[in-house]
N, C-alpha and C. Protein backbone atom coordinates (compact mmCIF):
# COMPACT_ATOMS: atom_id res chain seq x y z
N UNK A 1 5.74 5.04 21.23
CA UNK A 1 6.28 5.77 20.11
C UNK A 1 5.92 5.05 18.81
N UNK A 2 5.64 5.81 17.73
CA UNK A 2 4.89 5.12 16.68
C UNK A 2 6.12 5.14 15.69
N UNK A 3 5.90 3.80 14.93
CA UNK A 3 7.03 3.21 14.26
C UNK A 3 7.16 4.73 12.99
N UNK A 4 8.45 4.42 12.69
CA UNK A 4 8.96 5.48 11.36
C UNK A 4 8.37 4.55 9.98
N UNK A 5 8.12 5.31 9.07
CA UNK A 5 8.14 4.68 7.94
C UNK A 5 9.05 4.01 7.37
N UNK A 6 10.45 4.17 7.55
CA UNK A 6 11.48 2.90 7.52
C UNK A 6 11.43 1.86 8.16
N UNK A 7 10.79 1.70 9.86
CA UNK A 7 10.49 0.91 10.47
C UNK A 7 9.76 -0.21 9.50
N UNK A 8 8.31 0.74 9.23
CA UNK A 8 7.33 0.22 9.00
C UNK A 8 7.54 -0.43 7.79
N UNK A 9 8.11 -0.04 6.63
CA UNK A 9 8.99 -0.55 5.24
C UNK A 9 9.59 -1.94 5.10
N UNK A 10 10.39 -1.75 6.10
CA UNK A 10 11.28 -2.94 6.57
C UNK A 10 10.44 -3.92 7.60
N UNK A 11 9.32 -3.54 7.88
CA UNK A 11 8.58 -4.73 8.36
C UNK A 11 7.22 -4.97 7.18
N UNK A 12 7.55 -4.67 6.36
CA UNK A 12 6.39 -5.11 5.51
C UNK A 12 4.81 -4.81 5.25
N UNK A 13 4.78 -3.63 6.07
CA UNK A 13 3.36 -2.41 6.15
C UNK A 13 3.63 -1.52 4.80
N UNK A 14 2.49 -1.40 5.23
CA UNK A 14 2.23 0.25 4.17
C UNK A 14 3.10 1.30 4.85
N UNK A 15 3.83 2.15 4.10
CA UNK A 15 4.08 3.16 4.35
C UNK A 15 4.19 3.84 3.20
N UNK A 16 4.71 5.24 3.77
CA UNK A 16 4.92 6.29 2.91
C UNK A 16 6.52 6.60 2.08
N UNK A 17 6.25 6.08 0.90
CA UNK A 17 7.71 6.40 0.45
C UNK A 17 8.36 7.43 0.30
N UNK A 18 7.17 8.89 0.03
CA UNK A 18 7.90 10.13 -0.09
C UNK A 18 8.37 10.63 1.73
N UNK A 19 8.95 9.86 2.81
CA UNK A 19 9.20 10.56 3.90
C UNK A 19 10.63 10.59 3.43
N UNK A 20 10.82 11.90 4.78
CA UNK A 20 12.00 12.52 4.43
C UNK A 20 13.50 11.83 4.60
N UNK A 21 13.26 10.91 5.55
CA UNK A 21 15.00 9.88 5.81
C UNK A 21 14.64 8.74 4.38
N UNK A 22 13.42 8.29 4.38
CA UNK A 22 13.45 7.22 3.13
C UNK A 22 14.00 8.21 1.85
N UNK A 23 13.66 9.15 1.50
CA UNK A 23 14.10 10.12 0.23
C UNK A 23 15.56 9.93 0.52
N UNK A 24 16.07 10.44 1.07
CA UNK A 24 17.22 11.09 1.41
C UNK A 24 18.35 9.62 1.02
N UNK A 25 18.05 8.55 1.67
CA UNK A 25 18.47 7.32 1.74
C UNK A 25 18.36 6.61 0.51
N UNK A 26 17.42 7.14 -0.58
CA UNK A 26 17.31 6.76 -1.90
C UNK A 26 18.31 7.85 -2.88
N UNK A 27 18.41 8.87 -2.32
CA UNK A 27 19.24 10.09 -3.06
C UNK A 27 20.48 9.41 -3.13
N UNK A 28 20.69 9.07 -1.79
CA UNK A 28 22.56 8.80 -1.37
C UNK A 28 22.77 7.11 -2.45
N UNK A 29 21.50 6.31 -2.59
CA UNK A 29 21.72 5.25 -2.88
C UNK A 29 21.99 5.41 -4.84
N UNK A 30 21.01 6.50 -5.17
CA UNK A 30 21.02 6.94 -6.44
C UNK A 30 22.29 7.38 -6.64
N UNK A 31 22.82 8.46 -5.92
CA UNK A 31 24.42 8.97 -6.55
C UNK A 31 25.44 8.08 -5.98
N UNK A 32 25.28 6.96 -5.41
CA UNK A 32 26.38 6.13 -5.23
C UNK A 32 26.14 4.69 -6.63
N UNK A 33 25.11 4.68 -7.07
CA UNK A 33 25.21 3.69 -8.52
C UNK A 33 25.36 5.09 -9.12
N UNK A 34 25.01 5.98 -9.67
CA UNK A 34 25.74 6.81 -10.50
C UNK A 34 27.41 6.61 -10.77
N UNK A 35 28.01 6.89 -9.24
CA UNK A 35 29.25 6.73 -9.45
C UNK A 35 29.61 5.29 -9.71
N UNK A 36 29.07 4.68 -9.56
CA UNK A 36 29.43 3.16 -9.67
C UNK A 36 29.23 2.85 -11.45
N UNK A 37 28.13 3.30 -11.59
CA UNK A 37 28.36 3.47 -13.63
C UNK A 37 29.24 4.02 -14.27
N UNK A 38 29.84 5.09 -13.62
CA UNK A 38 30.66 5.87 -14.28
C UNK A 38 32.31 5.30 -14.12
N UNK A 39 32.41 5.05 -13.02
CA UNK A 39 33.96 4.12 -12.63
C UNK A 39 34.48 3.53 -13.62
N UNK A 40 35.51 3.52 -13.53
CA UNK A 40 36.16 2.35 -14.35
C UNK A 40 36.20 1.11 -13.58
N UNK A 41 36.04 0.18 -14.58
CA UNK A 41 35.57 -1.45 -13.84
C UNK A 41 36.88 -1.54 -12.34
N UNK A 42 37.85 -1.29 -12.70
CA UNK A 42 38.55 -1.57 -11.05
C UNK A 42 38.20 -0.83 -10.11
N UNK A 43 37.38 -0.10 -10.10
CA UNK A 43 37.34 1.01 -8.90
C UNK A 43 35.11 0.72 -8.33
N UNK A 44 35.17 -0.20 -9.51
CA UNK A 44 33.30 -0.61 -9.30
C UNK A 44 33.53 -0.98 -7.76
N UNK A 45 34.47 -2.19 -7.56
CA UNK A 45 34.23 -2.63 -6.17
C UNK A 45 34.16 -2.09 -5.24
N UNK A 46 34.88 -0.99 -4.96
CA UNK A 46 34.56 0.09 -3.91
C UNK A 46 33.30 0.49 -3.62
N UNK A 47 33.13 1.33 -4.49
CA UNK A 47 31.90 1.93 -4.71
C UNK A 47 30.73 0.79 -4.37
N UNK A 48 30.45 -0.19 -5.08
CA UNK A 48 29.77 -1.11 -4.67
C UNK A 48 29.49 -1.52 -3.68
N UNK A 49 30.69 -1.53 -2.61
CA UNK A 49 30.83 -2.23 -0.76
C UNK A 49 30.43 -0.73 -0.06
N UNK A 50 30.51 0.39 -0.93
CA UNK A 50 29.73 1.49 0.18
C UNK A 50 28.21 1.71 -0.17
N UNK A 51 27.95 0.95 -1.21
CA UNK A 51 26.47 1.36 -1.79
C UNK A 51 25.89 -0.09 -1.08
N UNK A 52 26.35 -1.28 -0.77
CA UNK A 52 25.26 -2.31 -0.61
C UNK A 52 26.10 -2.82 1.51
N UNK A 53 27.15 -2.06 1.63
CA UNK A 53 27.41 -2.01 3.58
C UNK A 53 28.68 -3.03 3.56
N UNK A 54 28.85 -4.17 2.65
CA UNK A 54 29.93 -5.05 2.83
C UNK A 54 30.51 -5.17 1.37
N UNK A 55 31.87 -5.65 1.09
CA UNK A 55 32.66 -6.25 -0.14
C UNK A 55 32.20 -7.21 -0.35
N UNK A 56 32.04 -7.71 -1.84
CA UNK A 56 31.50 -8.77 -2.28
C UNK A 56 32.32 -8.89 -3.90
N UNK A 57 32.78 -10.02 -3.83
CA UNK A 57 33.02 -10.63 -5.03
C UNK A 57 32.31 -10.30 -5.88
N UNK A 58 31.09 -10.25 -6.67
CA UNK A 58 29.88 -10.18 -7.31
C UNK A 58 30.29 -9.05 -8.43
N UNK A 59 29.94 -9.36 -9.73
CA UNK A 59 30.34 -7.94 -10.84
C UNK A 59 28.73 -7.97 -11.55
N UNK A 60 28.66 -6.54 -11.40
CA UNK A 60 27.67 -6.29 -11.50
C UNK A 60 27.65 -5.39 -13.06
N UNK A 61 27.38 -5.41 -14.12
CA UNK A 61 27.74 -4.95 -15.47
C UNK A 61 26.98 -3.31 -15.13
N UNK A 62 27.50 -2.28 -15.85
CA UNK A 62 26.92 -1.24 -15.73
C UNK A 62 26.36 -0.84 -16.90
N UNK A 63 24.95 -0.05 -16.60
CA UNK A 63 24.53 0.49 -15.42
C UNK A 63 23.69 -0.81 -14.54
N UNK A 64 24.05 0.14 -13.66
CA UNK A 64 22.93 -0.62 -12.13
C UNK A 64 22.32 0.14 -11.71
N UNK A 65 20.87 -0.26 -11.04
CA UNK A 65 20.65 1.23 -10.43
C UNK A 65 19.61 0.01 -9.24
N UNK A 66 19.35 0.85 -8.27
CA UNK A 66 18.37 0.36 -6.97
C UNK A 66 17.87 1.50 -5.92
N UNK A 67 17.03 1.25 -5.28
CA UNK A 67 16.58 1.78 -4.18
C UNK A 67 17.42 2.38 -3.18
N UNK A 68 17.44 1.36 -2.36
CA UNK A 68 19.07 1.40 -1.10
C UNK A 68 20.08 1.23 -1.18
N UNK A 69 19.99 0.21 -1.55
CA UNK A 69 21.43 -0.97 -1.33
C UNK A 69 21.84 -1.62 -0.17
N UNK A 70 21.51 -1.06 0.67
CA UNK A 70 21.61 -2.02 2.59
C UNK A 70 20.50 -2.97 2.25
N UNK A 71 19.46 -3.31 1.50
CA UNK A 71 18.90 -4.57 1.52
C UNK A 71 19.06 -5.48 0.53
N UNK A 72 19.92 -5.81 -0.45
CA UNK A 72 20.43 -6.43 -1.06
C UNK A 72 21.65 -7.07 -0.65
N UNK A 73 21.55 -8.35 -0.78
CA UNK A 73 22.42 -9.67 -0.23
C UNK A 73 22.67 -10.73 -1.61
N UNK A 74 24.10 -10.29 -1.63
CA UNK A 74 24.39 -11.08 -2.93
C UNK A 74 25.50 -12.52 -2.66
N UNK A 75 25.66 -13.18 -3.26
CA UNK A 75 26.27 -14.61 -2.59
C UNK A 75 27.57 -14.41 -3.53
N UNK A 76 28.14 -15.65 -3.32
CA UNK A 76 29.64 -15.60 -4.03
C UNK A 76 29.52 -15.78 -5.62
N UNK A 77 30.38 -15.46 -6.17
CA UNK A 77 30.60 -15.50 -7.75
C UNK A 77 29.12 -15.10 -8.38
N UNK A 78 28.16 -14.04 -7.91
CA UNK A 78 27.13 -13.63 -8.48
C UNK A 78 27.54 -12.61 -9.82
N UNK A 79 26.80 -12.75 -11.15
CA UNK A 79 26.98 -12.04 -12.28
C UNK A 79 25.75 -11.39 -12.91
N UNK A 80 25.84 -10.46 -13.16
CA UNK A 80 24.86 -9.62 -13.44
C UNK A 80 25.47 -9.03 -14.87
N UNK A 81 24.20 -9.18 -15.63
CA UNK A 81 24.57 -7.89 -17.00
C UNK A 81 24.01 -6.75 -17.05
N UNK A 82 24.07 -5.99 -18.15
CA UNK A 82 23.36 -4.60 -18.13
C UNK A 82 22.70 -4.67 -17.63
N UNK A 83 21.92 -3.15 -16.76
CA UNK A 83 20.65 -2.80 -16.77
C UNK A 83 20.11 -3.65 -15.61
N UNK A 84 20.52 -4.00 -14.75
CA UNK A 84 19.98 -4.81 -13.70
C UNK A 84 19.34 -3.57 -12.88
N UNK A 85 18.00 -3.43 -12.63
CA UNK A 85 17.49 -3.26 -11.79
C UNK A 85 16.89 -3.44 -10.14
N UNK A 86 17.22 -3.00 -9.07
CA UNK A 86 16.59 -3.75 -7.43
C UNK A 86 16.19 -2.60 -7.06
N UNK A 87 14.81 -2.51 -6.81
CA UNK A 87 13.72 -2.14 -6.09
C UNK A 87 13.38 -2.46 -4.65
N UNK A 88 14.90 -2.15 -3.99
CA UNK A 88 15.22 -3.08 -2.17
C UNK A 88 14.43 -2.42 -1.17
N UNK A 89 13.11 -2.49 -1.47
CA UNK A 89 12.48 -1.22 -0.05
C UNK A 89 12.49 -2.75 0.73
N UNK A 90 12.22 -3.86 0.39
CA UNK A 90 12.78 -4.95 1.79
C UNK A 90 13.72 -5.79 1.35
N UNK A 91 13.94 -6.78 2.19
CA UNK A 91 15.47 -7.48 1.30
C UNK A 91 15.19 -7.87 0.12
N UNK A 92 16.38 -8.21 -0.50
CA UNK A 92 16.73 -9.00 -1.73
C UNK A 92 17.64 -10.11 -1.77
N UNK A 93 17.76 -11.20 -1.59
CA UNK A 93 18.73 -11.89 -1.19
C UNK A 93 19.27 -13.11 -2.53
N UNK A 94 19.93 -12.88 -3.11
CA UNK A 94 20.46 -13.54 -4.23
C UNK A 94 21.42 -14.62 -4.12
N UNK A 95 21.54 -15.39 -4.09
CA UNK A 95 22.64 -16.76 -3.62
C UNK A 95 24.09 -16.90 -4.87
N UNK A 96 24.25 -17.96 -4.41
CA UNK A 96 25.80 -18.29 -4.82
C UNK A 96 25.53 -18.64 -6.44
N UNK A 97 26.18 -18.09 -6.96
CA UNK A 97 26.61 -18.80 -8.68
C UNK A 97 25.20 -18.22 -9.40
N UNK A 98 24.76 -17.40 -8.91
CA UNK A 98 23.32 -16.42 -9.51
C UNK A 98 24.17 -15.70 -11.32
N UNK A 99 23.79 -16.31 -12.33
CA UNK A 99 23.78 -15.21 -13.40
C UNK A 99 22.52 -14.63 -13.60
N UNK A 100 22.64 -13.36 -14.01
CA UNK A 100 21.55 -12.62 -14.35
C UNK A 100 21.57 -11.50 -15.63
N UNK A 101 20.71 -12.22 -16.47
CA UNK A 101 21.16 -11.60 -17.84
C UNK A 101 20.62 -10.43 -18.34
N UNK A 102 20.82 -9.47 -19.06
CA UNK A 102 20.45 -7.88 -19.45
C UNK A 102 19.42 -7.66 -19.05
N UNK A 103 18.85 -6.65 -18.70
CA UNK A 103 17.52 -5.46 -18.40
C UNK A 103 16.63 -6.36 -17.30
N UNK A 104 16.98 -6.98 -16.55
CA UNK A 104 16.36 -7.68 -15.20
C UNK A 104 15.85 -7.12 -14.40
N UNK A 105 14.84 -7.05 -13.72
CA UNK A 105 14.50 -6.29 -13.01
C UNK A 105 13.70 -7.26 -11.27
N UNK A 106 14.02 -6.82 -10.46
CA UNK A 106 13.75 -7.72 -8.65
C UNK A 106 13.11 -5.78 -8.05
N UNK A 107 11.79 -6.28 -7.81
CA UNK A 107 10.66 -4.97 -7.87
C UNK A 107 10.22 -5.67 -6.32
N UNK A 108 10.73 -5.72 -5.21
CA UNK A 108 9.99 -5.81 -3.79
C UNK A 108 9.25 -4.57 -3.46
N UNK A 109 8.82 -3.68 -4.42
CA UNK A 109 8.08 -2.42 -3.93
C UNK A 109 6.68 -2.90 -4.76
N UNK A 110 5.19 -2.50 -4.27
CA UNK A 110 4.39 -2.20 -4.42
C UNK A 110 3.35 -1.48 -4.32
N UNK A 111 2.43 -1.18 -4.90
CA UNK A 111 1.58 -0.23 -4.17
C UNK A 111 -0.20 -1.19 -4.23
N UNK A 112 -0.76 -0.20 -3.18
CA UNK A 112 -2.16 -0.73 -3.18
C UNK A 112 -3.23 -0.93 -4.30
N UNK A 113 -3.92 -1.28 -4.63
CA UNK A 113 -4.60 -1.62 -5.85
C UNK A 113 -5.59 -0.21 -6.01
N UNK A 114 -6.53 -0.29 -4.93
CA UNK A 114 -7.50 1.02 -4.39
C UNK A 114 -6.34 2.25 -4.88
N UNK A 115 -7.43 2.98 -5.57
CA UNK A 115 -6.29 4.09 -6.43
C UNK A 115 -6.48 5.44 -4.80
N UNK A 116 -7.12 5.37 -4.33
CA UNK A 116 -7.27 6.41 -3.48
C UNK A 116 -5.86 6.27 -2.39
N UNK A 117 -5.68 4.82 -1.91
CA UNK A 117 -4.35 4.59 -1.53
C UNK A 117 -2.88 4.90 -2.18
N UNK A 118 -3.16 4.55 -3.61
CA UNK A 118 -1.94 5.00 -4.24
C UNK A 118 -1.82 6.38 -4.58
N UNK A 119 -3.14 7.20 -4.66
CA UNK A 119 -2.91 8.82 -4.76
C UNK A 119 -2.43 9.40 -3.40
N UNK A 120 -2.85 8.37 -2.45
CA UNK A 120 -2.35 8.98 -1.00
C UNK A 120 -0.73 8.93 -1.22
N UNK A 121 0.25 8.22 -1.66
CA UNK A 121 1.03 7.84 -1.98
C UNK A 121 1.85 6.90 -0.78
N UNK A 122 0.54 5.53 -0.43
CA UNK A 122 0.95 4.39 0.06
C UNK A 122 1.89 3.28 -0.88
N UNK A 123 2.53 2.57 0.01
CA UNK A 123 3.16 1.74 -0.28
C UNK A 123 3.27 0.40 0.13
N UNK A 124 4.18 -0.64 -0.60
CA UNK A 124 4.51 -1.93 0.33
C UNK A 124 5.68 -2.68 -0.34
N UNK A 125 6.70 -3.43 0.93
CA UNK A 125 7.28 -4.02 0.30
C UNK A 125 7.39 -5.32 0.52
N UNK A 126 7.97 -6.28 -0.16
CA UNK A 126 7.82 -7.58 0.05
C UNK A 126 9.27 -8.80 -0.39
N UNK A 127 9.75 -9.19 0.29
CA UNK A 127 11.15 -9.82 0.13
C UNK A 127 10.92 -10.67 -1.16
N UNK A 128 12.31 -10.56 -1.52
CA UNK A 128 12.58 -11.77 -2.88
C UNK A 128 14.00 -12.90 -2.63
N UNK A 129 13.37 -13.50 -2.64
CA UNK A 129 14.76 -14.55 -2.46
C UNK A 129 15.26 -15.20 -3.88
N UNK A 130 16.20 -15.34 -4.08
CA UNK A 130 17.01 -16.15 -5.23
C UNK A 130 17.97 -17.08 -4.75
N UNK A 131 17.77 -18.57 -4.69
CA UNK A 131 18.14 -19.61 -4.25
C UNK A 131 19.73 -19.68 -5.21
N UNK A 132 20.64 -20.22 -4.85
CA UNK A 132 21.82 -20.78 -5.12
C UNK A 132 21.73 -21.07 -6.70
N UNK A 133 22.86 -21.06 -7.81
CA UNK A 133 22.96 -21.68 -8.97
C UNK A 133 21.22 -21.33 -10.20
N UNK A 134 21.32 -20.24 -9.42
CA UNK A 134 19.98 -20.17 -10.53
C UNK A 134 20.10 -19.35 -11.44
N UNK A 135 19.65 -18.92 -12.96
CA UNK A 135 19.90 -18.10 -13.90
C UNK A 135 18.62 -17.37 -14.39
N UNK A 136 18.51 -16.19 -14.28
CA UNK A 136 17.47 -14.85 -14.79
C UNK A 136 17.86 -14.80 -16.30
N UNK A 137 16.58 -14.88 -17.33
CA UNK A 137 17.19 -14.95 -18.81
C UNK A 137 16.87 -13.12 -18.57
N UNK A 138 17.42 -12.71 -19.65
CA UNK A 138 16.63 -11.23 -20.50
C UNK A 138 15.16 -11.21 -20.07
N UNK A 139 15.09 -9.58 -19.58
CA UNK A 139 14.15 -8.84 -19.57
C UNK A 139 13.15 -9.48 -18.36
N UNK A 140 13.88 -10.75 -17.90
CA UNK A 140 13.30 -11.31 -16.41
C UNK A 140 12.04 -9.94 -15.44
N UNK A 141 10.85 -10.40 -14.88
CA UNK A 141 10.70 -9.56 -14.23
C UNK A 141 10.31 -10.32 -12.65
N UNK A 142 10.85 -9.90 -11.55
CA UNK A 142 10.26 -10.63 -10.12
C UNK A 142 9.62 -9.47 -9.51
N UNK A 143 8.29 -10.60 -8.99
CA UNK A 143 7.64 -9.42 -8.55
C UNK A 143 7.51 -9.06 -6.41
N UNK A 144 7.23 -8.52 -5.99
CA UNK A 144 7.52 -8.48 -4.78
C UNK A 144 6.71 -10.13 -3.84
N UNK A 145 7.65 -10.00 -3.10
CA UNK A 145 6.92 -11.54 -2.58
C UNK A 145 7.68 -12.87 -2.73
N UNK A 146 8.25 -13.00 -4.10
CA UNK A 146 9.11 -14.24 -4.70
C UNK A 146 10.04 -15.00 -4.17
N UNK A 147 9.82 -15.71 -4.58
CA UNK A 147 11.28 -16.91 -4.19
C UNK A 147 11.17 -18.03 -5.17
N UNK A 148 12.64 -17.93 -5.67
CA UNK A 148 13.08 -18.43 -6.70
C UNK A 148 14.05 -19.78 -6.18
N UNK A 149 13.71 -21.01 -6.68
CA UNK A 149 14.41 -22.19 -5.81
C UNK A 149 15.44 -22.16 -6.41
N UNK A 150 16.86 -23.10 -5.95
CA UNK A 150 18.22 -23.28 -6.34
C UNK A 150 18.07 -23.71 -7.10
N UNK A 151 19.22 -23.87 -8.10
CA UNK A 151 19.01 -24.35 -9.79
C UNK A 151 18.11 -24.18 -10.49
N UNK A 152 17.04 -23.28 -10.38
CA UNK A 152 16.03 -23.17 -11.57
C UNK A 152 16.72 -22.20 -12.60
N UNK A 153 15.96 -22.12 -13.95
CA UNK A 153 16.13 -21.18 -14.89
C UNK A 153 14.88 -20.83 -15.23
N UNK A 154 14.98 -19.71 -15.00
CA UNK A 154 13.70 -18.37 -15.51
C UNK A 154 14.07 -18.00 -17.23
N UNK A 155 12.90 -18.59 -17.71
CA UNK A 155 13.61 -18.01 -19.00
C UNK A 155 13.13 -16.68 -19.51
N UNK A 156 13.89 -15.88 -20.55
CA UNK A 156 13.90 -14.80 -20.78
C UNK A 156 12.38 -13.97 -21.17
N UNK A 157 12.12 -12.49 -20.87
CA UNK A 157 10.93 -12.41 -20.79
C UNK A 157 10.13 -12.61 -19.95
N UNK A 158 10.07 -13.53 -18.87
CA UNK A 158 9.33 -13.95 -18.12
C UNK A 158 8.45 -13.30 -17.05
N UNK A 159 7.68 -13.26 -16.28
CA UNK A 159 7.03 -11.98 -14.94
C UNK A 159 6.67 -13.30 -14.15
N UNK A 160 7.80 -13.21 -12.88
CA UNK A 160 7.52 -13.76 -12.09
C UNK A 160 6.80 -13.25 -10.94
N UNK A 161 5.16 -13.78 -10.79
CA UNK A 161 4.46 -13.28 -9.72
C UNK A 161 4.10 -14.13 -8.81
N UNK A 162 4.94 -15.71 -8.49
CA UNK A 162 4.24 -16.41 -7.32
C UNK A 162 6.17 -17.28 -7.34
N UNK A 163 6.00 -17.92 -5.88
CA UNK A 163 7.14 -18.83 -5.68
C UNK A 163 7.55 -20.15 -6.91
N UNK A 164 8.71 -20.07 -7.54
CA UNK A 164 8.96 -21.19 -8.23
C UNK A 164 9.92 -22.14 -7.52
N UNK A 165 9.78 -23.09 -7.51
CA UNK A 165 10.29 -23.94 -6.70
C UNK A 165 12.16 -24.02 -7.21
N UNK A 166 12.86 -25.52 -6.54
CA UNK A 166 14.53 -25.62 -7.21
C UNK A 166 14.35 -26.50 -7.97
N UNK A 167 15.19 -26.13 -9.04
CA UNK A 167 15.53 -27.12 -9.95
C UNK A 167 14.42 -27.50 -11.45
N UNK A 168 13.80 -26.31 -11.57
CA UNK A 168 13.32 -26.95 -12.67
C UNK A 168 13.59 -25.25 -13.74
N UNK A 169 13.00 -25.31 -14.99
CA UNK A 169 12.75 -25.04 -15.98
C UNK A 169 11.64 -24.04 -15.87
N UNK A 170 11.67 -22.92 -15.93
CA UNK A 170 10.14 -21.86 -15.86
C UNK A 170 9.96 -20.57 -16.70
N UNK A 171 8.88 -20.19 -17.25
CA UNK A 171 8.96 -19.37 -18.32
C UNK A 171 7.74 -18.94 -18.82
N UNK A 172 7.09 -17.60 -19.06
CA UNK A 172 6.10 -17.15 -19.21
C UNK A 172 5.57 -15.93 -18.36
N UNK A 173 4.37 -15.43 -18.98
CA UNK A 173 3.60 -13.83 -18.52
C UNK A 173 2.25 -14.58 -17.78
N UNK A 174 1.82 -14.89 -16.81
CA UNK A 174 2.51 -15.58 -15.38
C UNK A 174 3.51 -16.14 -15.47
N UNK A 175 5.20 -16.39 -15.22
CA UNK A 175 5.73 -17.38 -15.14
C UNK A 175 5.65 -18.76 -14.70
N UNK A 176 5.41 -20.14 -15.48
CA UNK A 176 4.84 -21.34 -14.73
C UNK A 176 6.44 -21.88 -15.39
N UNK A 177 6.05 -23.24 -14.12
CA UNK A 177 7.10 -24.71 -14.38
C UNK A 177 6.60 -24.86 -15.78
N UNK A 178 7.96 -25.15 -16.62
CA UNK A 178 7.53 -25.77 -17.91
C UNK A 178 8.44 -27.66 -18.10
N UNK A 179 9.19 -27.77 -16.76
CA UNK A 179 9.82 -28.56 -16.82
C UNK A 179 11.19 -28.79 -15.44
N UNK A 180 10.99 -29.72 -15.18
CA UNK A 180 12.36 -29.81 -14.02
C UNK A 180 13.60 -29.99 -14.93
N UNK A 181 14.72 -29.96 -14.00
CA UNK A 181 16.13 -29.75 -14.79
C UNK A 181 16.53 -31.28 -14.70
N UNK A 182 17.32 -32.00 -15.63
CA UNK A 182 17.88 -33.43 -14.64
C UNK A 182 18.74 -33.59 -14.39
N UNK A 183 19.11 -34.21 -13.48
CA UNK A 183 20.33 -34.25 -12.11
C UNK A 183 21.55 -33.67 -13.21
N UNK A 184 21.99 -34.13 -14.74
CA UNK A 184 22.95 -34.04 -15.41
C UNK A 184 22.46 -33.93 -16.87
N UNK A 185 22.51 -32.43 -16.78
CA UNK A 185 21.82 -32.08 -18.58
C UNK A 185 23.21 -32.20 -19.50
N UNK A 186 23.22 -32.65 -20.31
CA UNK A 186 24.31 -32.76 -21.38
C UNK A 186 24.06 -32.08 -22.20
N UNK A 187 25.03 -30.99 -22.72
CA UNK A 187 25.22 -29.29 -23.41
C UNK A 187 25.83 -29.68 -24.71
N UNK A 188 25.83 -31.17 -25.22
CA UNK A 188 26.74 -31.12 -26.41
C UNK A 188 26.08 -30.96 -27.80
């Protein structure tokens, strides 16, 4: 029996995004952040634990909007501002003490370069990890593939298209290391 295009999605092939359970599964994921924008902040959490499968501490500023939501994995005390964008056609996995500041965007969807593939309307997705204590400035972009080490800071603006390691300082259109963090930065 030949794999479904969700199969195939979730294992990291090409597939087809316009099939009919992937649509359908993006519809339900679309009008459940709808309602989740529209809520009043006490009633976000609900809505939230039916749009991403479990309750989670995590406040997510509205609007939000994503793909699924069953592939997004958020850790404890995670903060998000406006406009956060997830593009979850494979996981997303965000760790503990994650801020993430206005119009952010975590894009695990891609398409093929060969335009004849993308008129076919192929696809691909590719996991993003976000390590523990790390901070997304403004207008952040990750691109499918990523992993972001614990304690780094992405600074604002940035397009992350390759792995940045933990603990340092990174920033730019490639995003590069511009600097490690030290054990005890003093904020005064």
């Amino acid at each position: 029996m030949a794999p479904t295009e969700k199969q195939q999605m979730l294992a990291g092939e090409l597939y087809q995004a316009n099939d009919p359970e992937l649509t359908a599964e993006r519809l339900q994921a679309k009008q459940l952040c709808h309602r989740y924008n529209q809520e009043p902040v006490q009633l976000n959490k609900q809505v939230l634990a039916e749009l991403l499968g479990y309750e989670t501490d995590a406040h997510l500023e509205a609007p939000f909007r994503c793909d699924y939501g069953y592939n997004i994995r958020l850790g404890r005390n995670c903060y998000a501002n406006y406009n956060l964008t997830i593009l979850d056609c494979a996981p997303v996995s965000i760790g503990d003490n994650v801020f993430i500041a206005p119009n952010v965007v975590l894009s695990t969807a891609g398409h093929p370069v060969e335009a004849q593939a993308r008129i076919a309307g192929w696809e691909f997705a590719r996991p993003i990890t976000i390590g523990d204590n790390v901070w997304l400035g403004a207008g952040v972009l990750v691109m499918p593939g990523v992993s972001i080490g614990a304690g780094t800071t992405i600074g604002a603006g940035s397009v992350v298209t390759r792995d940045i390691p933990a603990g340092v300082v990174a920033a730019g259109n490639p995003c590069r290391v511009l600097r490690e963090v030290a054990a005890r930065e003093s904020y005064e």
